[in-house]
N, C-alpha and C. Protein backbone atom coordinates (compact mmCIF):
# COMPACT_ATOMS: atom_id res chain seq x y z
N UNK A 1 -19.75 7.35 11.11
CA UNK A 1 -19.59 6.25 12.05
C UNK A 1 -19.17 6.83 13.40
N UNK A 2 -19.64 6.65 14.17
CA UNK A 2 -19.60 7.01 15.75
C UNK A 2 -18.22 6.37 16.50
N UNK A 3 -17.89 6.86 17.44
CA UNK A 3 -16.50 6.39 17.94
C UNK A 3 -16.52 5.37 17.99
N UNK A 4 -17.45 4.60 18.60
CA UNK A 4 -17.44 3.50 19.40
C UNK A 4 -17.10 2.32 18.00
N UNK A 5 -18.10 2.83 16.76
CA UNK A 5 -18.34 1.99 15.80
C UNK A 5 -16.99 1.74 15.46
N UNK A 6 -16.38 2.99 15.03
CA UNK A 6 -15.13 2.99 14.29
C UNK A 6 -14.21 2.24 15.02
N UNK A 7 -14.51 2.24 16.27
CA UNK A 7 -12.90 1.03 17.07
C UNK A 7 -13.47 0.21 16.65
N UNK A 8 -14.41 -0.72 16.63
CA UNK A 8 -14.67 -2.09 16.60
C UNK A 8 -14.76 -2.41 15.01
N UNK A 9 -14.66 -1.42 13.85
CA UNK A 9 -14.24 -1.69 12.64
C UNK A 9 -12.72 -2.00 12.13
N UNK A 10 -11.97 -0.71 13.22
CA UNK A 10 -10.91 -0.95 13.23
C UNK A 10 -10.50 -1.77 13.96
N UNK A 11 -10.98 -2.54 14.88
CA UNK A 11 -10.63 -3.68 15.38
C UNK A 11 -10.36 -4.95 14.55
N UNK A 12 -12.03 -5.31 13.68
CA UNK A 12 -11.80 -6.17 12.84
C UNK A 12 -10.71 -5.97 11.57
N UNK A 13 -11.08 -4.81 11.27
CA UNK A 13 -9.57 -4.84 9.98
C UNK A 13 -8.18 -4.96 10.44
N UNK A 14 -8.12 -4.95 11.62
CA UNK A 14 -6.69 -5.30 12.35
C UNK A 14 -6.63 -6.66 12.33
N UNK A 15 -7.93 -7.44 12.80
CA UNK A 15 -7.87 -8.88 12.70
C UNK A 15 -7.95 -9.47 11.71
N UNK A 16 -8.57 -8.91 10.44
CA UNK A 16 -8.25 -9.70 9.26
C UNK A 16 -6.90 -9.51 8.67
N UNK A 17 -6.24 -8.71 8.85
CA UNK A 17 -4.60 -8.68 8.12
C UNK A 17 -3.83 -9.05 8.98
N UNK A 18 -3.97 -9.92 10.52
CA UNK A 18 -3.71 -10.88 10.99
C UNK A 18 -3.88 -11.83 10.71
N UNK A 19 -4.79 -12.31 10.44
CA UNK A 19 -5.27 -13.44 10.24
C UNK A 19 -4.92 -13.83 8.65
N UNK A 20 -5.28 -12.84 7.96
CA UNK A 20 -5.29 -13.24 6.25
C UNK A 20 -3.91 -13.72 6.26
N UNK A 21 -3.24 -12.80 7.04
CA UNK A 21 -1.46 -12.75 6.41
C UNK A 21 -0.97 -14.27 7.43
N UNK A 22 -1.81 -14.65 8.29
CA UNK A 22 -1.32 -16.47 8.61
C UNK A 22 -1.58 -17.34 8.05
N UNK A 23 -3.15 -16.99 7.64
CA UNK A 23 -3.58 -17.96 6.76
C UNK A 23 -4.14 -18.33 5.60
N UNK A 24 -3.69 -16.84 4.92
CA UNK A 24 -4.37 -16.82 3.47
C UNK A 24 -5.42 -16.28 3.69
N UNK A 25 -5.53 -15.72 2.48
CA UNK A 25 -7.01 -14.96 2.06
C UNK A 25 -7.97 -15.65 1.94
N UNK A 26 -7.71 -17.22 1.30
CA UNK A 26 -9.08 -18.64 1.41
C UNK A 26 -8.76 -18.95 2.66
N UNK A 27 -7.78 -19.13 3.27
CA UNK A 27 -7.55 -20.10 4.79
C UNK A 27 -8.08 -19.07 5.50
N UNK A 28 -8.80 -18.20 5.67
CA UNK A 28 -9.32 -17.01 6.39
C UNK A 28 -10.16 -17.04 6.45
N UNK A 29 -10.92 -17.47 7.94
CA UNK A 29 -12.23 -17.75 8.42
C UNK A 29 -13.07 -16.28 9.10
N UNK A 30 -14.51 -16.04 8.30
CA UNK A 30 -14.51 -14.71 9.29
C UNK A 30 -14.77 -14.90 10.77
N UNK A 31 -15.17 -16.56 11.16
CA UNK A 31 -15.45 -16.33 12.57
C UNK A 31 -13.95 -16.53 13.51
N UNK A 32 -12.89 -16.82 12.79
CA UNK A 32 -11.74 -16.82 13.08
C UNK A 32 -11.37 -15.40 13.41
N UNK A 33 -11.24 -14.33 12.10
CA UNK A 33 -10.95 -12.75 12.11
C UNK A 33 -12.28 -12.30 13.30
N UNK A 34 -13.34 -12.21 13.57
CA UNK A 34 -14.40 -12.30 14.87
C UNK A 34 -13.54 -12.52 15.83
N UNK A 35 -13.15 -13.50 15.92
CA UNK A 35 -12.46 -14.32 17.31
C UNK A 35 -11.56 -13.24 17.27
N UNK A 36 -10.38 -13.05 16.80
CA UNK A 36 -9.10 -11.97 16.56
C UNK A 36 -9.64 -10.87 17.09
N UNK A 37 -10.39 -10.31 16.21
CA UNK A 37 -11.16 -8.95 16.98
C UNK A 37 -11.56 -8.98 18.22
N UNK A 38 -12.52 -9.77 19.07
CA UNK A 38 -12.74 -10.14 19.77
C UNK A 38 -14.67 -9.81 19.72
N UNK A 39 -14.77 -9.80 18.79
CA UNK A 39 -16.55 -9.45 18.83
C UNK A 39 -16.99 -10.65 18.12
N UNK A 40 -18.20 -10.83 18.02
CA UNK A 40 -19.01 -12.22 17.90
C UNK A 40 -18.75 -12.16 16.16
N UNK A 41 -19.20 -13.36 15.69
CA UNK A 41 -19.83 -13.79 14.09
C UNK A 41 -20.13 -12.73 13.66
N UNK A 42 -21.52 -12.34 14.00
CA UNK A 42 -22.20 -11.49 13.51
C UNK A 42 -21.97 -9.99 13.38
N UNK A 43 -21.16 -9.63 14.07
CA UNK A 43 -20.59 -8.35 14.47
C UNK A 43 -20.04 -8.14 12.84
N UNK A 44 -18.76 -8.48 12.51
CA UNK A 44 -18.12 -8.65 11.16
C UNK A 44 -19.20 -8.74 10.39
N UNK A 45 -20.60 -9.20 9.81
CA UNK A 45 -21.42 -9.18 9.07
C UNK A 45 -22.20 -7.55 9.21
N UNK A 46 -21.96 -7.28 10.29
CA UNK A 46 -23.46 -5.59 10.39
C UNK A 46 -21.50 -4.27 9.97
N UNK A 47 -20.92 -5.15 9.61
CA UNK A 47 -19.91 -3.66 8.91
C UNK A 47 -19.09 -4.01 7.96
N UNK A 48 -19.71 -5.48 7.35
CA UNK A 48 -18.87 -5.59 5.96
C UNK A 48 -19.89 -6.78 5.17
N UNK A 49 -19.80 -6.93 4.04
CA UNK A 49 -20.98 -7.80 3.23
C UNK A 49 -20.67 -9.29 3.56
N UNK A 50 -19.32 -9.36 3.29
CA UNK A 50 -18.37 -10.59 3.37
C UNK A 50 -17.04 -10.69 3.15
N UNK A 51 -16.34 -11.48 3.32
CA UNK A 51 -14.82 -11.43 3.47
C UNK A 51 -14.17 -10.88 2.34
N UNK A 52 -14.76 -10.81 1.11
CA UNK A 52 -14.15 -10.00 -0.13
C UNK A 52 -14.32 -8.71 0.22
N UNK A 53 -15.46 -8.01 0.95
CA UNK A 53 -16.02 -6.88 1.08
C UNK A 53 -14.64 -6.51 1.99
N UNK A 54 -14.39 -7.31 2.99
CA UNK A 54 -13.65 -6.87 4.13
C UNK A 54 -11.89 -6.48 3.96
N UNK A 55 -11.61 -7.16 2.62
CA UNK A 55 -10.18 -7.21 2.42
C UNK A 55 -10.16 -6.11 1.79
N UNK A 56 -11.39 -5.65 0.44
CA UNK A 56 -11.31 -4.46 0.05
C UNK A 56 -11.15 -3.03 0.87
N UNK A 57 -11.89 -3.38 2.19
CA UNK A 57 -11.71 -1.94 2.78
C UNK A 57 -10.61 -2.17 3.78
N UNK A 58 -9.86 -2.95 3.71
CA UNK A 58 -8.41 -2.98 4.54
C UNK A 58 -7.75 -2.36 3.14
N UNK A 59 -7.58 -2.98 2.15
CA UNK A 59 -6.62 -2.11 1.04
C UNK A 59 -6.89 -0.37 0.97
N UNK A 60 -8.34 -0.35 1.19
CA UNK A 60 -8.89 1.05 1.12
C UNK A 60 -8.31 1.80 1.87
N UNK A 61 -8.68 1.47 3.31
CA UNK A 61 -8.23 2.18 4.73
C UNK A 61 -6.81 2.05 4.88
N UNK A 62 -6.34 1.27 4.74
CA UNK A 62 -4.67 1.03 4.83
C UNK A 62 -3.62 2.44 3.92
N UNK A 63 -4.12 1.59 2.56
CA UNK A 63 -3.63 2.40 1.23
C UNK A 63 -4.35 4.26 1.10
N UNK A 64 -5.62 4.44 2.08
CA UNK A 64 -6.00 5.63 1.78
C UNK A 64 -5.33 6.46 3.27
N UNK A 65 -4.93 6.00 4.01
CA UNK A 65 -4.25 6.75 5.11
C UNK A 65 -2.75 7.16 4.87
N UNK A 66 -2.18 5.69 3.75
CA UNK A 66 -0.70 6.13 3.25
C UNK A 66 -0.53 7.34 2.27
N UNK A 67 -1.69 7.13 1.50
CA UNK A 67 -1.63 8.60 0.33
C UNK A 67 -2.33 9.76 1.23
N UNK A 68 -2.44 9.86 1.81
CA UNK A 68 -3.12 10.94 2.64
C UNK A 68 -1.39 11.22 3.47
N UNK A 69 -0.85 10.14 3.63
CA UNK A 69 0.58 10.60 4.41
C UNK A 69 1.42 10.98 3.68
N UNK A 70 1.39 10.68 2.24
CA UNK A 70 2.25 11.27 1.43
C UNK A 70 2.00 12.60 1.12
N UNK A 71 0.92 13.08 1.11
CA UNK A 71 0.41 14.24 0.41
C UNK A 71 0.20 15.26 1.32
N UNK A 72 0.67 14.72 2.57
CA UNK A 72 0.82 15.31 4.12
C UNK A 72 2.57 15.51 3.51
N UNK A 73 3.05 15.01 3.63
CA UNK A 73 3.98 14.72 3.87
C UNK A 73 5.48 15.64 2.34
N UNK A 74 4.75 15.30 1.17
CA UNK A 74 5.51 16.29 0.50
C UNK A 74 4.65 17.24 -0.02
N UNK A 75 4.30 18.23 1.05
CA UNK A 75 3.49 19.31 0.46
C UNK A 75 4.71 20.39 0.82
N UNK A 76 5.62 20.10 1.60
CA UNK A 76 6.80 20.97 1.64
C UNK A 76 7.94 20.80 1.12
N UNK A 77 7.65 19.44 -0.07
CA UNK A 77 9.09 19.68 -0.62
C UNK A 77 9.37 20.57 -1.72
N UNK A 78 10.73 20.59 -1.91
CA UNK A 78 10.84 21.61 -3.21
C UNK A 78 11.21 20.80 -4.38
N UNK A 79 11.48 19.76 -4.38
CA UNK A 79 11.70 19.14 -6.09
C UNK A 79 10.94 17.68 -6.00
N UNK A 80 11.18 17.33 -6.77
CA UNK A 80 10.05 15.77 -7.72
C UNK A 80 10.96 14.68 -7.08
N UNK A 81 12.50 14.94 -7.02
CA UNK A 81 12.93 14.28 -6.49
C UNK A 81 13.07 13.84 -5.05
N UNK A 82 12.92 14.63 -4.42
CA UNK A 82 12.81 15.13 -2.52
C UNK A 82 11.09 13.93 -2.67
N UNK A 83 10.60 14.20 -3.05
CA UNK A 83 9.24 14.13 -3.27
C UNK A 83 9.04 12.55 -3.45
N UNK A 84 9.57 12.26 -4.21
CA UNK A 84 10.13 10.85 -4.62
C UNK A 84 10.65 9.69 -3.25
N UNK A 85 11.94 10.21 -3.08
CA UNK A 85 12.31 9.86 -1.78
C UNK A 85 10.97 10.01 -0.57
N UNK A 86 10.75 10.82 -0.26
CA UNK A 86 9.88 10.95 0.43
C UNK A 86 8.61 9.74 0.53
N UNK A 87 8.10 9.42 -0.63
CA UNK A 87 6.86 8.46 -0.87
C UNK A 87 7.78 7.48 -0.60
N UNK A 88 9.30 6.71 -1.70
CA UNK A 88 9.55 5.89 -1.08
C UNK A 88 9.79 5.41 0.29
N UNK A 89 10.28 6.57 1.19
CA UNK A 89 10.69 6.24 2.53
C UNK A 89 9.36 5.57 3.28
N UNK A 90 8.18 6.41 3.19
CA UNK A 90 6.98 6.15 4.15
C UNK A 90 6.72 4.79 3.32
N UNK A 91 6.32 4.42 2.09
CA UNK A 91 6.27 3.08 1.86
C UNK A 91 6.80 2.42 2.15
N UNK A 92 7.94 1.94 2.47
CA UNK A 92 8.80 0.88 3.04
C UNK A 92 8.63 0.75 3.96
N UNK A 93 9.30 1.89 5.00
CA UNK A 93 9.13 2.06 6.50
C UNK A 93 7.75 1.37 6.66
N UNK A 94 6.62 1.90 6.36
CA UNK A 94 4.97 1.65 6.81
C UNK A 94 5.08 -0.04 6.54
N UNK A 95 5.76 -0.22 5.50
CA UNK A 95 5.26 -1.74 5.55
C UNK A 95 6.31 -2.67 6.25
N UNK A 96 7.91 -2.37 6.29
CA UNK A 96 8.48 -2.56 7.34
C UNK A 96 7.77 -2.64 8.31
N UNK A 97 7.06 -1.50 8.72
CA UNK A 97 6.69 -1.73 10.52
C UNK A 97 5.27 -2.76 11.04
N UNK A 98 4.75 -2.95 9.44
CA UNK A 98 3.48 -3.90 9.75
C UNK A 98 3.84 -4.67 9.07
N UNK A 99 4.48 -5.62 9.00
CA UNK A 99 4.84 -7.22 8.14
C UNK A 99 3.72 -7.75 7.52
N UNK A 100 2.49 -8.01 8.52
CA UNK A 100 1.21 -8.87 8.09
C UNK A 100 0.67 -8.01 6.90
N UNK A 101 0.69 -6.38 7.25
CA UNK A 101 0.34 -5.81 6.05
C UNK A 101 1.07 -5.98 4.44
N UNK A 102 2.16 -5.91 4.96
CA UNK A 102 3.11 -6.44 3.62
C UNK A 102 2.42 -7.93 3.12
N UNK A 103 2.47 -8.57 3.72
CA UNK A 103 2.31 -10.09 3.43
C UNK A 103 0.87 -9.91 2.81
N UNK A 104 -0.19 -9.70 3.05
CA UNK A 104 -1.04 -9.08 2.62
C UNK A 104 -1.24 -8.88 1.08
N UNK A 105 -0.82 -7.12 1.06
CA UNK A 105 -0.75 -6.57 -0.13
C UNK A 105 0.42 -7.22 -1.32
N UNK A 106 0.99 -7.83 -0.74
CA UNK A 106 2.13 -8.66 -1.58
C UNK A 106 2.11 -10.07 -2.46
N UNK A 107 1.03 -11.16 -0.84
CA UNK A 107 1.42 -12.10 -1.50
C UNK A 107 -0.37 -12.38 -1.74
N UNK A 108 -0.77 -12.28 -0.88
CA UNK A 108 -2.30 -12.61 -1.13
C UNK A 108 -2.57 -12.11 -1.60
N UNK A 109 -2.70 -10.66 -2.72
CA UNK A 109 -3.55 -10.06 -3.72
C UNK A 109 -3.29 -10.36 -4.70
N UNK A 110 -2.07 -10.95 -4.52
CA UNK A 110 -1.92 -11.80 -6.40
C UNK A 110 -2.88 -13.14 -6.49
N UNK A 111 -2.83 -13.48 -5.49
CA UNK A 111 -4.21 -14.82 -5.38
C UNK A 111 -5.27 -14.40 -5.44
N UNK A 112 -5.48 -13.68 -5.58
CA UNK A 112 -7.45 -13.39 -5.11
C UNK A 112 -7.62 -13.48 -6.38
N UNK A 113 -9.08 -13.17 -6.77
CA UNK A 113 -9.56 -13.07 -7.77
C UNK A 113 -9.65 -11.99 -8.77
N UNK A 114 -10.11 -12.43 -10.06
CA UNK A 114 -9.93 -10.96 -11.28
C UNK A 114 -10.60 -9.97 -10.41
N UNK A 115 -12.14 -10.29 -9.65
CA UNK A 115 -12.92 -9.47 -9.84
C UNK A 115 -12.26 -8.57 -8.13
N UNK A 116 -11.93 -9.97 -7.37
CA UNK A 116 -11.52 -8.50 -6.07
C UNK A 116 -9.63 -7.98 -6.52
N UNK A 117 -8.92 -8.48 -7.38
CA UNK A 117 -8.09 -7.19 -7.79
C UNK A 117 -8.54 -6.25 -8.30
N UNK A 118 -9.75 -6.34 -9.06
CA UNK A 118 -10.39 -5.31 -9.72
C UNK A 118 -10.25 -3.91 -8.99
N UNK A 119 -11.15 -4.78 -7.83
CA UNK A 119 -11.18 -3.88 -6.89
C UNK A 119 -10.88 -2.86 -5.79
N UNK A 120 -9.94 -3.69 -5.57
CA UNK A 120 -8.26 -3.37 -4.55
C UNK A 120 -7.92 -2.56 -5.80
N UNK A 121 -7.75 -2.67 -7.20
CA UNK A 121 -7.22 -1.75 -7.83
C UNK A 121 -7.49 -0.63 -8.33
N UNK A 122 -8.98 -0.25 -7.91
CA UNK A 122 -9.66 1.16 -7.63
C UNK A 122 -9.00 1.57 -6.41
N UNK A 123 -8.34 0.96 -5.27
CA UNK A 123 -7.77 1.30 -4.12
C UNK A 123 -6.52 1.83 -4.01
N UNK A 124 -6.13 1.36 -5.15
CA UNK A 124 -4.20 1.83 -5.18
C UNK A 124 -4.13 3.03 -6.29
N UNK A 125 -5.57 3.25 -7.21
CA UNK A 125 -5.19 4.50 -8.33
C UNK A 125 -4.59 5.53 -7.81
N UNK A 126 -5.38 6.27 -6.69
CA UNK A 126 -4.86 7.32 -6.16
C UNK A 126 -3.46 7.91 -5.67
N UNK A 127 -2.76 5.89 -5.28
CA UNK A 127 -1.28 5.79 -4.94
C UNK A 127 -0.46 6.22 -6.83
N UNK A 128 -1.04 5.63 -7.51
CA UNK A 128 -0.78 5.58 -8.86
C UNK A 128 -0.67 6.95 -9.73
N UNK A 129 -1.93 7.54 -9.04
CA UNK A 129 -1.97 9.18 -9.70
C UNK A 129 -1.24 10.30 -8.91
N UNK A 130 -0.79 10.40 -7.82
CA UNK A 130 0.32 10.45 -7.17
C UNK A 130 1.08 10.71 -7.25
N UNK A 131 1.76 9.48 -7.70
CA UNK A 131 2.86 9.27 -8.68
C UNK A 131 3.28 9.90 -9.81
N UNK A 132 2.41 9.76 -10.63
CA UNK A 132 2.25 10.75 -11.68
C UNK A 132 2.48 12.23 -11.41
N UNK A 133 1.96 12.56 -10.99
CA UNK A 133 1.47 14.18 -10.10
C UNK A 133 3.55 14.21 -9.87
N UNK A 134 3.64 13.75 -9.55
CA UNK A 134 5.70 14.27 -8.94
C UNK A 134 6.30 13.97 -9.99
N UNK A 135 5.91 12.86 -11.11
CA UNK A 135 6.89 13.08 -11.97
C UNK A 135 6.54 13.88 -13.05
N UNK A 136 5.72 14.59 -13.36
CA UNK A 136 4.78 15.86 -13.72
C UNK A 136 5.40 17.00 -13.42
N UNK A 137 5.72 17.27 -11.79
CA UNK A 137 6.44 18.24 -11.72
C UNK A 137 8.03 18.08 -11.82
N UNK A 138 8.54 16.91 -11.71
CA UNK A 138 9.57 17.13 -12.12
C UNK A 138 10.07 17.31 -14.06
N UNK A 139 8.97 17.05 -14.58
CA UNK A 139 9.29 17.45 -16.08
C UNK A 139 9.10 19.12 -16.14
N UNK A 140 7.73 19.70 -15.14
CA UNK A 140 7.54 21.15 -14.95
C UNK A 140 8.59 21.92 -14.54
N UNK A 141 9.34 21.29 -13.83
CA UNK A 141 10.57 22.25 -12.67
C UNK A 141 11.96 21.83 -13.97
N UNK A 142 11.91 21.25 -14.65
CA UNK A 142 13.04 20.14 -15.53
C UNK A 142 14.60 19.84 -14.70
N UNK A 143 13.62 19.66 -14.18
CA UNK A 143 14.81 18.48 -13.38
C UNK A 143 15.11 16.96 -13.60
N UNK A 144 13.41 16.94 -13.88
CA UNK A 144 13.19 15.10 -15.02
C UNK A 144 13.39 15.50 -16.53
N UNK A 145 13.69 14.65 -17.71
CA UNK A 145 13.71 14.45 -18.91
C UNK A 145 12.53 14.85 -19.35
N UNK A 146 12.46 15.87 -20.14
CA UNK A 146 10.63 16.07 -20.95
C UNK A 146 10.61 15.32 -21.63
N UNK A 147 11.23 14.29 -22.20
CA UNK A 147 10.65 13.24 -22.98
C UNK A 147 10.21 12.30 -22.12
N UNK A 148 9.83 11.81 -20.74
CA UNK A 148 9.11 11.01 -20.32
C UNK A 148 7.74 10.43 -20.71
N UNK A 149 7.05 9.30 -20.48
CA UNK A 149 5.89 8.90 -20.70
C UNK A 149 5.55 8.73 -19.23
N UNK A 150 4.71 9.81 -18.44
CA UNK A 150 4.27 9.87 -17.28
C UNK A 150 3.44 8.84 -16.66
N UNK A 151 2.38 8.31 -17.54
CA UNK A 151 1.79 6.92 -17.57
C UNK A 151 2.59 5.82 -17.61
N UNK A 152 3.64 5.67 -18.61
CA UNK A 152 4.55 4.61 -18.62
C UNK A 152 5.35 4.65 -16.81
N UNK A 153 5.71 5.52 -16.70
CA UNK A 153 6.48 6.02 -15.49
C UNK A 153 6.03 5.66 -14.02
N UNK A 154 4.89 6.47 -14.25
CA UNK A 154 4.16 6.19 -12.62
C UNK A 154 4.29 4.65 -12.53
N UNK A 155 3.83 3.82 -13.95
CA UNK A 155 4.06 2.28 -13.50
C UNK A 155 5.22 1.53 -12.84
N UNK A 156 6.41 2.05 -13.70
CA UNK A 156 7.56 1.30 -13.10
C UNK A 156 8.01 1.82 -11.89
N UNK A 157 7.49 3.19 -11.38
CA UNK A 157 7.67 3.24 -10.19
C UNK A 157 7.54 2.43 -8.86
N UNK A 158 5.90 2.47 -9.04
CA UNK A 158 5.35 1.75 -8.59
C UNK A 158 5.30 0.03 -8.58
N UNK A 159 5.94 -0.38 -9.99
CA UNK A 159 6.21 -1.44 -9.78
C UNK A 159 7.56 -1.92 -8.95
N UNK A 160 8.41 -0.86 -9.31
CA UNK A 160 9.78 -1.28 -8.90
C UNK A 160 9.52 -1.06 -7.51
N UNK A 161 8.95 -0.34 -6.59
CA UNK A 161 8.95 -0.39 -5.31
C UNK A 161 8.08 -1.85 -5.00
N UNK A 162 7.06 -2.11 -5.66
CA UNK A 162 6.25 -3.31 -5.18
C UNK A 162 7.03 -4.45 -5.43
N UNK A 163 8.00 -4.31 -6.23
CA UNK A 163 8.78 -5.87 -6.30
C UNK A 163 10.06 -5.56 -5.60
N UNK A 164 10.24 -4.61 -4.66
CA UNK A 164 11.32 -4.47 -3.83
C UNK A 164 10.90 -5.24 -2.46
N UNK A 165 9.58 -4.81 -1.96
CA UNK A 165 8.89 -4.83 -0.56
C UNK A 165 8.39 -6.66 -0.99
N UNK A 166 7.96 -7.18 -2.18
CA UNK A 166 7.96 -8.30 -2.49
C UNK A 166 9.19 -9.42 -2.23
N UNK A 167 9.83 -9.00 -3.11
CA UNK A 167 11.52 -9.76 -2.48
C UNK A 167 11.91 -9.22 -1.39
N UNK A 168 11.41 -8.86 -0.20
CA UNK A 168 12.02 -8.34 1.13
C UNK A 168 11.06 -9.41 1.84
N UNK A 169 9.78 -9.75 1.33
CA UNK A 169 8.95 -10.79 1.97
C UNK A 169 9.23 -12.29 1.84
N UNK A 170 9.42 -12.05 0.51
CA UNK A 170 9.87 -13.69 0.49
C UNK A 170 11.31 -13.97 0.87
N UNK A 171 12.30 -13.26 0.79
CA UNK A 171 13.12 -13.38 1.76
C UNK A 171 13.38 -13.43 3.21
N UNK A 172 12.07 -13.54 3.80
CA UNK A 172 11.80 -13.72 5.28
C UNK A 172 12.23 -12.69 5.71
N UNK A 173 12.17 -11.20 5.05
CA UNK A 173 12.41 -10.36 5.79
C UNK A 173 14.06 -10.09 6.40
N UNK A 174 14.93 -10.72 5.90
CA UNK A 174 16.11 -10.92 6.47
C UNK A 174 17.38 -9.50 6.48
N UNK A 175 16.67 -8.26 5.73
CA UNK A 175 17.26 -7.38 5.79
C UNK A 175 16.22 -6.46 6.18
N UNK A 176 17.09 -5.11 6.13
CA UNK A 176 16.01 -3.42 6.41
C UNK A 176 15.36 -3.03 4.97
N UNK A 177 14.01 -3.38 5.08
CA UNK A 177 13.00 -2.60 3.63
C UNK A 177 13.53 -1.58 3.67
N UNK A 178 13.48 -0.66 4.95
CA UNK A 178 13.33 1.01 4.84
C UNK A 178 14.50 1.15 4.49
N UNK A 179 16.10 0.05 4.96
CA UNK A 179 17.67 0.73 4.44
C UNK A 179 17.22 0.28 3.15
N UNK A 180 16.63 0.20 2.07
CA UNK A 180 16.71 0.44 0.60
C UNK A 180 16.46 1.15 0.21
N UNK A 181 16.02 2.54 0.72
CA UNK A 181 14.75 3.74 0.12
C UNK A 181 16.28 3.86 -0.43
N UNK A 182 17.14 4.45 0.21
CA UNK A 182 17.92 5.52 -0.76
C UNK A 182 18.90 4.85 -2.33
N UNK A 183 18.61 3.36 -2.10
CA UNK A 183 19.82 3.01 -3.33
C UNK A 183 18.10 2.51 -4.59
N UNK A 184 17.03 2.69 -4.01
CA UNK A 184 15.91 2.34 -4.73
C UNK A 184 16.12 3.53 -5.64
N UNK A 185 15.46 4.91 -4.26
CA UNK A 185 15.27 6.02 -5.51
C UNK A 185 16.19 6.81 -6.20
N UNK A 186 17.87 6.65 -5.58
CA UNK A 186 18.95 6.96 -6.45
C UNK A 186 18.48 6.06 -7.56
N UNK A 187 18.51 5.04 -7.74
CA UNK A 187 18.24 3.96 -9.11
C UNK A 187 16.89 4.67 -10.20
N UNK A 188 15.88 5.37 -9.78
CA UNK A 188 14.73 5.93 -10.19
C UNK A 188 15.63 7.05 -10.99
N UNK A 189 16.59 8.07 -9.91
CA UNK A 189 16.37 9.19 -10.33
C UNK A 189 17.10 9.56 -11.29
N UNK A 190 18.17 8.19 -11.64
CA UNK A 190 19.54 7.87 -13.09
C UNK A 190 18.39 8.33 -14.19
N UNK A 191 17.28 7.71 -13.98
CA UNK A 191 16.61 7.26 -15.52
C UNK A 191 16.00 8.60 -15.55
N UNK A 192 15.08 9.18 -14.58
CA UNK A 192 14.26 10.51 -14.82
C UNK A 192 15.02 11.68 -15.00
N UNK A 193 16.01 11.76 -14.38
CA UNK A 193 16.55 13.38 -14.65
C UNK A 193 17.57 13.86 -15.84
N UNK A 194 17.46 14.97 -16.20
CA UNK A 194 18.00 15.14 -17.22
C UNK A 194 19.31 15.17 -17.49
């Protein structure tokens, strides 16, 4: 995709997680997200199929720039736990600093449908395997419990952060997401380490 293309893609995926996160993922008109962007109807049709197409590659692009920041990001740590902290901090913070994105991935993907969670959930594996991958090495380095279930694990990770950034939304936001990283992954690291 050529420069020019890529702003005006990234234009519209800016305007649909505006827009989705005011008005719902059904209350979400694409000539509305058009309007937001500022390019015509048709524009949004020549770089996405349709509005399911379009939410999928906001989870994609969103969620594939955060694991790309994590994996940026603890390639210099030295334990599972550093590592840990680390993913939690940029998750919070990142969605701290974009609300609509939170609102988003939080409240509207539980509404959508089987077939586009399906899909969004080919989008988050990589966040998922990840996961895995650190608490892997922390059973390797044994600093975590070798009796873990790494599959079982990566889940409640991942869940327990998604129902943190969840109750931070429906609470109107009324505290700091990011002041929870450290009493989150102290709470993680009771159960994993030995």
């Amino acid at each position: 995709m050529t420069g020019r293309k890529r702003k005006k893609y990234g234009l519209i995926l800016d305007a649909a997680e505006k827009v989705i996160a005011s008005s719902g993922y059904h209350g979400a008109q694409v000539s509305r997200i058009a309007r937001e962007a500022g390019v015509a109807d048709g524009t949004v049709y020549l770089y996405f199929k349709n509005k399911e197409d379009l939410l999928v590659s906001l989870f994609r692009e969103r969620l594939g720039s955060l694991v790309q920041r994590f994996h940026e990001s603890i390639r210099e740590t030295h334990t599972a736990g550093e590592a840990l902290r680390i993913v939690c901090g940029i998750h919070f913070t990142m969605l701290e600093k974009h609300p609509d994105l939170a609102h988003v991935t939080q409240i509207e993907l539980r509404q959508s449908s089987p077939g586009l969670r399906s899909a969004i959930g080919l989008t988050v594996k990589p966040y998922i395997v990840l996961i895995e991958n650190i608490v892997r090495k922390g059973i390797e380095e044994k600093t975590f419990r070798a009796d873990l279930d790494t599959k079982l694990i990566r889940l409640l990770l991942f869940g327990a952060m998604d129902q943190v950034v969840t109750s931070w939304i429906i609470s109107g936001r009324k505290y700091s997401l990011s002041g929870q990283v450290d009493k989150t992954v102290d709470f993680f690291l009771r159960g994993l380490e030995r």
